[in-house]
PDB file of N, CA and C in Angstrom:
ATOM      1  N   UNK A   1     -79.258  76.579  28.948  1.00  0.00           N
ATOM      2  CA  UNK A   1     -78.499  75.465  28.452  1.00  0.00           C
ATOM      3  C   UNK A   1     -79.473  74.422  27.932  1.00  0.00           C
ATOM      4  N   UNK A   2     -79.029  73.975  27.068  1.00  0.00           N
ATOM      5  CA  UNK A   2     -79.999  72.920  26.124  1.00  0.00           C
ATOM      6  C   UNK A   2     -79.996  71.360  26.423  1.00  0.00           C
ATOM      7  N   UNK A   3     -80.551  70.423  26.592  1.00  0.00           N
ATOM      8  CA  UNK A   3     -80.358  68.999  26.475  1.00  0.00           C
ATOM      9  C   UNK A   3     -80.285  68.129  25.438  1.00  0.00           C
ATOM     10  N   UNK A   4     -79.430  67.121  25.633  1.00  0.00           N
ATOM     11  CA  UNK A   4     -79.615  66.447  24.343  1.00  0.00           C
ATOM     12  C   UNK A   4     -79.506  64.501  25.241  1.00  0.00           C
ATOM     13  N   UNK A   5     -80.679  64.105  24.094  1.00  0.00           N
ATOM     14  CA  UNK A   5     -80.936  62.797  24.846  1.00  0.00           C
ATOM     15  C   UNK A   5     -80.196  61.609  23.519  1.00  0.00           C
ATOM     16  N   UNK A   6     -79.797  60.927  24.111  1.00  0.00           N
ATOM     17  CA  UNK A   6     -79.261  59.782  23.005  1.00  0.00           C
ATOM     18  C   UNK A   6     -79.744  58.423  23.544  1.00  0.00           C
ATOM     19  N   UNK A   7     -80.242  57.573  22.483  1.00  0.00           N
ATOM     20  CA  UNK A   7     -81.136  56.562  22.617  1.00  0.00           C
ATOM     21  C   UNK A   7     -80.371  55.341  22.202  1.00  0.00           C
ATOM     22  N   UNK A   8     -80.759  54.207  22.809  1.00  0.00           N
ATOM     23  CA  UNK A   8     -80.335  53.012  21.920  1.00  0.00           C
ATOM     24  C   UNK A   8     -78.691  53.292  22.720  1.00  0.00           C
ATOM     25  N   UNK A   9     -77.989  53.593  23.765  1.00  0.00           N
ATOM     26  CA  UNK A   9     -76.912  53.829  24.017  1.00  0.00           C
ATOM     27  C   UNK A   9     -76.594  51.999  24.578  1.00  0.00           C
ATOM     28  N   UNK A  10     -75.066  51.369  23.936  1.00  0.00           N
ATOM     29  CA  UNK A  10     -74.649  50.024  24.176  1.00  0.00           C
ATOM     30  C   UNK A  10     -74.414  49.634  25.639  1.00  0.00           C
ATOM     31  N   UNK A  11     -75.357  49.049  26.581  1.00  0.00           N
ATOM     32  CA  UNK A  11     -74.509  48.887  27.638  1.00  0.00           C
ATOM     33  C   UNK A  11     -73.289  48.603  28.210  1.00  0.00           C
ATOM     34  N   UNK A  12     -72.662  47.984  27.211  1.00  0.00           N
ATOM     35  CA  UNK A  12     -70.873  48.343  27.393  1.00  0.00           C
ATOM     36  C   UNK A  12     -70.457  49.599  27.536  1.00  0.00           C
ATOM     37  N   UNK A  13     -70.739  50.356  26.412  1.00  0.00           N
ATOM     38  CA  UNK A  13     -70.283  51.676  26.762  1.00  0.00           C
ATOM     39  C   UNK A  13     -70.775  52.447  28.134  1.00  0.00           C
ATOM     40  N   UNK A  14     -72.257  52.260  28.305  1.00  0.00           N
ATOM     41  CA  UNK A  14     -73.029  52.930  29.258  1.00  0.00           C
ATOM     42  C   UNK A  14     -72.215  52.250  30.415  1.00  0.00           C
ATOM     43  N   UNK A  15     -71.664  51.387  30.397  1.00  0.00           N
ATOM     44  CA  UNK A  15     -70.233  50.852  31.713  1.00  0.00           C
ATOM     45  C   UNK A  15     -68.901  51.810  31.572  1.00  0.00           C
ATOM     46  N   UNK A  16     -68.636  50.995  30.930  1.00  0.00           N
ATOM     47  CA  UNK A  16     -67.316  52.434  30.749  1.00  0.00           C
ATOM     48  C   UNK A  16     -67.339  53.510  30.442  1.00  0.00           C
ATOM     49  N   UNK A  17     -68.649  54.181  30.188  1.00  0.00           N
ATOM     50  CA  UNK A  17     -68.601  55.295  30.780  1.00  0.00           C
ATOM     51  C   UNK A  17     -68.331  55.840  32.427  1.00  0.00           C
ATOM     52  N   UNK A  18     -69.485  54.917  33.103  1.00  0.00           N
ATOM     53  CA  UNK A  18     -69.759  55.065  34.240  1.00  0.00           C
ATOM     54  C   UNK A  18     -68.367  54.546  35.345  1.00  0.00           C
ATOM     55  N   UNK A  19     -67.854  54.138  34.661  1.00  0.00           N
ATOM     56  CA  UNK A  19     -66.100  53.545  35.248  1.00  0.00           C
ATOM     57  C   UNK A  19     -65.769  54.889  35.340  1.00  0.00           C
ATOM     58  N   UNK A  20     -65.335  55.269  33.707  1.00  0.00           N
ATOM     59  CA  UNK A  20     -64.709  56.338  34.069  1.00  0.00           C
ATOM     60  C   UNK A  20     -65.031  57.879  34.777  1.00  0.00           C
ATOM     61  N   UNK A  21     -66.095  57.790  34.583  1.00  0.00           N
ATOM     62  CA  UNK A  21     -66.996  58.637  35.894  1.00  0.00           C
ATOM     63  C   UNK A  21     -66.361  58.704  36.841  1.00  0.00           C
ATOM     64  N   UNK A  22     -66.877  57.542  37.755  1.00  0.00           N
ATOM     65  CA  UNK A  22     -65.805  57.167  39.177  1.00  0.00           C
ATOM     66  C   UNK A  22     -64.844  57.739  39.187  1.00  0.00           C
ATOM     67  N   UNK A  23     -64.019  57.225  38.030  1.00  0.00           N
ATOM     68  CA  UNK A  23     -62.616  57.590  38.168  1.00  0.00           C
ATOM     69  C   UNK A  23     -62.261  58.581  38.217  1.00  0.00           C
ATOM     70  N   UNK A  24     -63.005  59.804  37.165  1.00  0.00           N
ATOM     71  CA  UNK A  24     -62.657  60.613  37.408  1.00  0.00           C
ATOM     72  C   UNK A  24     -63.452  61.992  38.350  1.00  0.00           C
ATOM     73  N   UNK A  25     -64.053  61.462  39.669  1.00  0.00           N
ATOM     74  CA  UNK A  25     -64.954  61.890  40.618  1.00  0.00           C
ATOM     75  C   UNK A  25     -65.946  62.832  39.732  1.00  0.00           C
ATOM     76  N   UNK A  26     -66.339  62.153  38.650  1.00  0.00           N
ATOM     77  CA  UNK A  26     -67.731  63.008  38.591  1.00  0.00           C
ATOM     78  C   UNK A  26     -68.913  62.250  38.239  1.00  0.00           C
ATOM     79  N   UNK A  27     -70.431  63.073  37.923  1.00  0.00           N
ATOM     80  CA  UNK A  27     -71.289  61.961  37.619  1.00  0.00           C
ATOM     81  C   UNK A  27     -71.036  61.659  36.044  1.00  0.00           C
ATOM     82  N   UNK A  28     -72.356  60.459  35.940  1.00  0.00           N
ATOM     83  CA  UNK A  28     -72.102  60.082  34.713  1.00  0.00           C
ATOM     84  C   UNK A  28     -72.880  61.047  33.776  1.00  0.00           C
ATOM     85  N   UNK A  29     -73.492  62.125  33.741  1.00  0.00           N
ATOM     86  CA  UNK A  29     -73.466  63.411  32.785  1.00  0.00           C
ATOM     87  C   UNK A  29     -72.237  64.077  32.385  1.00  0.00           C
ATOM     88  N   UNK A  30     -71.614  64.749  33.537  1.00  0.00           N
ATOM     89  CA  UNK A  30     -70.936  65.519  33.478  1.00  0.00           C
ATOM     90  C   UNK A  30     -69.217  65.055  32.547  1.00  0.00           C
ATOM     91  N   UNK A  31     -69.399  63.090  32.873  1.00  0.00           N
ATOM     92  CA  UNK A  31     -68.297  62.212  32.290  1.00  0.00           C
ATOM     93  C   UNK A  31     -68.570  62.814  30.661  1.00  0.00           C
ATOM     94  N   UNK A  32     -70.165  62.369  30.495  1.00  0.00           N
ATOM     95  CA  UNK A  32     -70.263  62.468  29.187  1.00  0.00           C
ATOM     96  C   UNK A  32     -69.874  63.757  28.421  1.00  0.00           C
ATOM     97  N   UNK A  33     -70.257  64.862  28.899  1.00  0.00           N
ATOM     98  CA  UNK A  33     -70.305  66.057  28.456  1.00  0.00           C
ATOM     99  C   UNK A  33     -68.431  66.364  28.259  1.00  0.00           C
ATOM    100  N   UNK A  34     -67.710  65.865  29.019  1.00  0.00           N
ATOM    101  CA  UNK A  34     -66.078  66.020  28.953  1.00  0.00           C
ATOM    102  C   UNK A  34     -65.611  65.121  28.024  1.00  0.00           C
ATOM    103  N   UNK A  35     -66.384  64.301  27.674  1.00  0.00           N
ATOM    104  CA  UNK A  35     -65.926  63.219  26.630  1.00  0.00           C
ATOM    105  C   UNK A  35     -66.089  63.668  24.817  1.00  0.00           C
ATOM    106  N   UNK A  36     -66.830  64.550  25.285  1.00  0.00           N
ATOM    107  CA  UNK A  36     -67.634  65.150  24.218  1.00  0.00           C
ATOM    108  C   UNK A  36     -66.587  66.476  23.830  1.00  0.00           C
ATOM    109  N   UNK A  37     -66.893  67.049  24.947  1.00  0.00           N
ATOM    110  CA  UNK A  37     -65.882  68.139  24.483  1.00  0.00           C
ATOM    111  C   UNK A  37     -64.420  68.461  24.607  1.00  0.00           C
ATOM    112  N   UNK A  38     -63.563  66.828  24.966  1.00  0.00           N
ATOM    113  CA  UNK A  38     -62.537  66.303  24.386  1.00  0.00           C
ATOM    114  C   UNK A  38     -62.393  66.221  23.201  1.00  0.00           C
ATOM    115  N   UNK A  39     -63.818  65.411  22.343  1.00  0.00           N
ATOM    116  CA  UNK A  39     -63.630  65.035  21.186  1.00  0.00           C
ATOM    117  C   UNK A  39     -63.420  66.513  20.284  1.00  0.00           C
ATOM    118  N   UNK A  40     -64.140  67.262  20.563  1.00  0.00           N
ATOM    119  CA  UNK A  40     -64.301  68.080  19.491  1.00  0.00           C
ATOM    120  C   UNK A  40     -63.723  69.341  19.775  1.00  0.00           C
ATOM    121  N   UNK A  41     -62.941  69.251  20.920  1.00  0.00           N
ATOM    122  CA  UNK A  41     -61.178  70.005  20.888  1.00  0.00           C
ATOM    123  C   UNK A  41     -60.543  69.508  20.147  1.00  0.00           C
ATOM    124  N   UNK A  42     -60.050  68.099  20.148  1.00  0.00           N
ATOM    125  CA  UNK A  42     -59.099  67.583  19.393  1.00  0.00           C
ATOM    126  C   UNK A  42     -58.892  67.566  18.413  1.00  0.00           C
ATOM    127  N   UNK A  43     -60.435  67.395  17.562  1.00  0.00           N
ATOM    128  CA  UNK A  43     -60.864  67.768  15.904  1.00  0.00           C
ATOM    129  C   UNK A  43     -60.506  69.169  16.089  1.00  0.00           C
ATOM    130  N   UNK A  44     -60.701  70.005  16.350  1.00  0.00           N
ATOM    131  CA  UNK A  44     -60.263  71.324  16.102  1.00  0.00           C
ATOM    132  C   UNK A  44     -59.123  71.967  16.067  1.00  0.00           C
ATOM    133  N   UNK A  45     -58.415  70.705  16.903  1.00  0.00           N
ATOM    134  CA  UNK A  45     -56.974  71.473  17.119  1.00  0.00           C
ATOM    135  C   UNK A  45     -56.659  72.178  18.408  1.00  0.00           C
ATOM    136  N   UNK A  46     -57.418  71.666  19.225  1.00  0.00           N
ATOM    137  CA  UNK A  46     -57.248  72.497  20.247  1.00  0.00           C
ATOM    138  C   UNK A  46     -56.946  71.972  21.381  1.00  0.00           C
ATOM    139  N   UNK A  47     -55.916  71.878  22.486  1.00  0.00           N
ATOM    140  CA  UNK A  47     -55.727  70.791  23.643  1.00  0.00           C
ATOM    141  C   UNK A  47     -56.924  70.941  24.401  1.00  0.00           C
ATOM    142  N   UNK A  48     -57.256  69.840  24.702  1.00  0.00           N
ATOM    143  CA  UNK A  48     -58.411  69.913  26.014  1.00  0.00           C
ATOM    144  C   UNK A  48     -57.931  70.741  27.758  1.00  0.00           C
ATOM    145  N   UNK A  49     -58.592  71.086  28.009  1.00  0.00           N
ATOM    146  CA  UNK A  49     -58.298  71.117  29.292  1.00  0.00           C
ATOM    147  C   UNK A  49     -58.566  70.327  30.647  1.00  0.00           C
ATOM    148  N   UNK A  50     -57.354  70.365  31.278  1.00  0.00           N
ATOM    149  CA  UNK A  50     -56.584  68.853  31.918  1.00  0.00           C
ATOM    150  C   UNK A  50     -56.812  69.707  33.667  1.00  0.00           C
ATOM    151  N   UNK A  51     -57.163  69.211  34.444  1.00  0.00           N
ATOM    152  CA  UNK A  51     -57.220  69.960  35.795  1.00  0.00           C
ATOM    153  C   UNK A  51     -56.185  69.067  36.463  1.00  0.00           C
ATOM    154  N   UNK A  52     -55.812  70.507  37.007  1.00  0.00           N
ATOM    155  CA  UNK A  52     -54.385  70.033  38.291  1.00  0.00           C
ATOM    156  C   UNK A  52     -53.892  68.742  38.888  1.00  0.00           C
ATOM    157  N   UNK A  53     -54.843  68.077  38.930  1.00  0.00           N
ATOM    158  CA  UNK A  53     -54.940  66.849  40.016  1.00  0.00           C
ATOM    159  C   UNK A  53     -54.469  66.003  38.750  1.00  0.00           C
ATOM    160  N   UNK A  54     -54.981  66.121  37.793  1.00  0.00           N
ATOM    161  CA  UNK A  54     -54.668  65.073  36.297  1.00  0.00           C
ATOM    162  C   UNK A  54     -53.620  65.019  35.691  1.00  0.00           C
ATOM    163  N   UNK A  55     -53.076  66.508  35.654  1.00  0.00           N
ATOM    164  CA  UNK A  55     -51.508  66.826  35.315  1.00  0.00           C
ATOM    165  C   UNK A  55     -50.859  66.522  36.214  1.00  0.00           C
ATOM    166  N   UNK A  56     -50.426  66.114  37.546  1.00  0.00           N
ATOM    167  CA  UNK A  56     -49.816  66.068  38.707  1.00  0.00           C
ATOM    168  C   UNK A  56     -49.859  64.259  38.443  1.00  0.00           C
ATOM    169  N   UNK A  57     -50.462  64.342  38.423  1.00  0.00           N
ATOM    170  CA  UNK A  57     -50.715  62.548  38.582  1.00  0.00           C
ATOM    171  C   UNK A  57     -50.013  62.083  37.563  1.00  0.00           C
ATOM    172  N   UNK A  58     -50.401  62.489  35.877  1.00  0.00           N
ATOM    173  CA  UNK A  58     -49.523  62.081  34.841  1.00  0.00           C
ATOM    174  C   UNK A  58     -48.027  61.980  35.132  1.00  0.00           C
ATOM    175  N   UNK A  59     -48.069  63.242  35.725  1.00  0.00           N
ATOM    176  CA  UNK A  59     -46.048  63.271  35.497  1.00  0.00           C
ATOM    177  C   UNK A  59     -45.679  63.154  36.987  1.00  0.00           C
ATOM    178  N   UNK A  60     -46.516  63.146  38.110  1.00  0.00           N
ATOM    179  CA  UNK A  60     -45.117  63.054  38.915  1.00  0.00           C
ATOM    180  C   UNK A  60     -46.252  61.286  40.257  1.00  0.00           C
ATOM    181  N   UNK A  61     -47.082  60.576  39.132  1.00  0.00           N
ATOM    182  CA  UNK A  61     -47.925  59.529  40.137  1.00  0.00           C
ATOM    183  C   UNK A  61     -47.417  58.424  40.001  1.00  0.00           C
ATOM    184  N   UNK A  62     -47.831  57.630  40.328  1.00  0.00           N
ATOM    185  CA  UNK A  62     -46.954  56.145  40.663  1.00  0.00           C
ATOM    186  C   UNK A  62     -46.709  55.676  39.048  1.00  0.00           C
ATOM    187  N   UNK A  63     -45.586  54.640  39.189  1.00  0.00           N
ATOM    188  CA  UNK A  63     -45.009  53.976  38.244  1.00  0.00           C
ATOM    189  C   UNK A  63     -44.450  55.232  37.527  1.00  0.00           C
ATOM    190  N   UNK A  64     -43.805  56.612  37.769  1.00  0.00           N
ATOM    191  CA  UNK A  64     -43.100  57.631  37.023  1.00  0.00           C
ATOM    192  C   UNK A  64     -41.358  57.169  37.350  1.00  0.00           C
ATOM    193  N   UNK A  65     -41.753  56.409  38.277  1.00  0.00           N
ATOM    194  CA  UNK A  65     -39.792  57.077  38.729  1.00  0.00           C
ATOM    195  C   UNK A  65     -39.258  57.401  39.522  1.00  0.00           C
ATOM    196  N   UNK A  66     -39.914  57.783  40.164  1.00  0.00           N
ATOM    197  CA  UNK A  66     -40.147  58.611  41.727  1.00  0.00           C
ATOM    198  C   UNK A  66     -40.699  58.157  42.901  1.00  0.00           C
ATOM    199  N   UNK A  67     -39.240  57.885  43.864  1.00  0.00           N
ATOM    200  CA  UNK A  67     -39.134  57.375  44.878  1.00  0.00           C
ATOM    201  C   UNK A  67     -38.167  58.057  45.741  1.00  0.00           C
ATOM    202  N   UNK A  68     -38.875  58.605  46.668  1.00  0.00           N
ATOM    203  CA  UNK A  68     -38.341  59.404  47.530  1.00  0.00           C
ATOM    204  C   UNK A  68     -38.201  58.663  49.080  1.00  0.00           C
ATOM    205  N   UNK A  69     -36.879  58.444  49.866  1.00  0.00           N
ATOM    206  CA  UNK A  69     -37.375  58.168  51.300  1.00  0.00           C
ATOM    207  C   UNK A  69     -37.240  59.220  51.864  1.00  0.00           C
ATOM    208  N   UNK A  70     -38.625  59.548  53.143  1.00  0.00           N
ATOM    209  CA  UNK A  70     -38.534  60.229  53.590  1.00  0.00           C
ATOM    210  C   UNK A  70     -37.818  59.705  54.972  1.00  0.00           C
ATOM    211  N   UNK A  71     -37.292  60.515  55.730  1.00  0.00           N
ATOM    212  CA  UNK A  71     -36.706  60.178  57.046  1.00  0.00           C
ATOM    213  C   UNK A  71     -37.990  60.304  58.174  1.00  0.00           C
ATOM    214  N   UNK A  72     -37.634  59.396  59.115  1.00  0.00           N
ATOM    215  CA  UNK A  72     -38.755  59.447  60.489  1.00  0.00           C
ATOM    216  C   UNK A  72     -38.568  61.122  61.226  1.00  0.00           C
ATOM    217  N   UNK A  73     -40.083  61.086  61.629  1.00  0.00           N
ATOM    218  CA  UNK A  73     -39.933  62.084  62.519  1.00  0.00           C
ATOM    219  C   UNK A  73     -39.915  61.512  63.754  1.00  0.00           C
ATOM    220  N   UNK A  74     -38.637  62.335  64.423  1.00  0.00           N
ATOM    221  CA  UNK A  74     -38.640  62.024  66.111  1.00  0.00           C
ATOM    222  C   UNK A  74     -39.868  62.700  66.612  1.00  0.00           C
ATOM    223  N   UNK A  75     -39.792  62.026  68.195  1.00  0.00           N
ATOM    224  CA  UNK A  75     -41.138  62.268  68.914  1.00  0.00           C
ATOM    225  C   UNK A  75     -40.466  63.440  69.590  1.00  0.00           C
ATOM    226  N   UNK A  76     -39.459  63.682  70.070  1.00  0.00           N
ATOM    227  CA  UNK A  76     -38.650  64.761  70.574  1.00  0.00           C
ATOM    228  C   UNK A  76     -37.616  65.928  69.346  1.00  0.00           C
ATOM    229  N   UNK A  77     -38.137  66.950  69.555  1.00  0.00           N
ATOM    230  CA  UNK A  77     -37.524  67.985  68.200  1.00  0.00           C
ATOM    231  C   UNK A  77     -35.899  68.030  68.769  1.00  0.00           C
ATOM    232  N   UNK A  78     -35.337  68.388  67.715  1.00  0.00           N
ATOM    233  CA  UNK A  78     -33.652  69.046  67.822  1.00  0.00           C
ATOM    234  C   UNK A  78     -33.577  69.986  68.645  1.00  0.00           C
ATOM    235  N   UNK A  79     -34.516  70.749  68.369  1.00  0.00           N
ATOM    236  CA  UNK A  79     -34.654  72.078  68.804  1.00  0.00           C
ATOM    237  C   UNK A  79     -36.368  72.870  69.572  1.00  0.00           C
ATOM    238  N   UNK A  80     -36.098  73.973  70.332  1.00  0.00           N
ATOM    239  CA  UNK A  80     -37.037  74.148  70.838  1.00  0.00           C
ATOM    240  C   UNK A  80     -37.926  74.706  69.819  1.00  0.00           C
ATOM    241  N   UNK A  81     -39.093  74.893  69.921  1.00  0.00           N
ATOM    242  CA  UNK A  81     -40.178  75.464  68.775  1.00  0.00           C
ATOM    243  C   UNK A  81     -39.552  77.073  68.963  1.00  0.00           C
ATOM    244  N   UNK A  82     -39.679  77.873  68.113  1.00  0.00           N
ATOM    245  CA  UNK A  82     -39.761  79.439  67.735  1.00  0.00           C
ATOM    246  C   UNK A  82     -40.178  80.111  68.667  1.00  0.00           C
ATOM    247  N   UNK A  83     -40.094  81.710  69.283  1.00  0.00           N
ATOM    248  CA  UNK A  83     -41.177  81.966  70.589  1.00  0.00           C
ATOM    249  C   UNK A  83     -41.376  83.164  69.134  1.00  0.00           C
ATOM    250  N   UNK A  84     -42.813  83.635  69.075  1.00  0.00           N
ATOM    251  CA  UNK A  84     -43.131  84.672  68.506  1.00  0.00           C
ATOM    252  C   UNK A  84     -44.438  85.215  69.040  1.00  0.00           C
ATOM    253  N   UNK A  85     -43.691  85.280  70.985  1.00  0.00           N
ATOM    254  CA  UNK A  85     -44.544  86.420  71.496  1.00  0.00           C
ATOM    255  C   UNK A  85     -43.864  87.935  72.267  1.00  0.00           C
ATOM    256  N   UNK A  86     -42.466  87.930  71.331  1.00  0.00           N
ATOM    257  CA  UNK A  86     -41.887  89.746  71.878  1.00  0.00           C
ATOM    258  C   UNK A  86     -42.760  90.091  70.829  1.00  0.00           C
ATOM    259  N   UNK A  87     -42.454  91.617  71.388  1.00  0.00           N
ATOM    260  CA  UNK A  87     -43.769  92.782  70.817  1.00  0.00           C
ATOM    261  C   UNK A  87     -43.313  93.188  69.161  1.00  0.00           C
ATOM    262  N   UNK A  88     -42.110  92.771  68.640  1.00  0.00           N
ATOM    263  CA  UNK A  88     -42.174  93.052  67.023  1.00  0.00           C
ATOM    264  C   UNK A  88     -42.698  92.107  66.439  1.00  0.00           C
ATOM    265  N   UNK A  89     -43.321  90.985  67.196  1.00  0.00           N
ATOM    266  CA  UNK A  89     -44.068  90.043  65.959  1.00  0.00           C
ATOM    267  C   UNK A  89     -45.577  90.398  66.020  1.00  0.00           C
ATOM    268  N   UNK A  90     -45.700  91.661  67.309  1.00  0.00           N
ATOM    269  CA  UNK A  90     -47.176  91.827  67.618  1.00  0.00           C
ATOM    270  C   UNK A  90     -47.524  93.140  66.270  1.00  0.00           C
ATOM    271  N   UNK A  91     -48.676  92.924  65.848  1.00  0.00           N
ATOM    272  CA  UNK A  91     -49.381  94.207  64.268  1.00  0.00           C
ATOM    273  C   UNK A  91     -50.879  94.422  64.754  1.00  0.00           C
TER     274      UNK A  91
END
């Protein structure tokens, strides 16, 4: 794999890069290198690829819509737990 060094980079950007780094748990290489080959999916025509955690978040993360209550759990169950020690659950 090859390197490539870029000089004279704006410290504004060299910030928001490094923001979005954070943000998106990686270092600030690896930010760059996805930024990069965002760009030149998109020129091509081609969707980038989006990992699980990013798609999940888009459509179902805060400010979507979605508000669920959940109910309390009692400290005492309804019911007794399962027994799965007769001999057909034994293999």
């Amino acid at each position: 794999m090859s390197s490539l060094l870029i000089r004279d980079v704006d410290e504004t950007l060299r910030s928001q890069l490094k923001v979005r780094a954070r943000a998106n748990h990686r270092s600030l290489a690896e930010e760059v290198r996805e930024t990069l080959r965002t760009a030149i999916a998109r020129d091509a025509g081609v969707a980038p690829k989006t990992d699980i955690v990013a798609l999940f978040t888009q459509h179902f993360g805060p400010g979507n819509g979605v508000e669920l209550d959940l109910p309390l759990r009692s400290v005492t169950p309804d019911r007794p737990p399962p027994d799965f020690s007769a001999a057909e659950y034994d293999r």
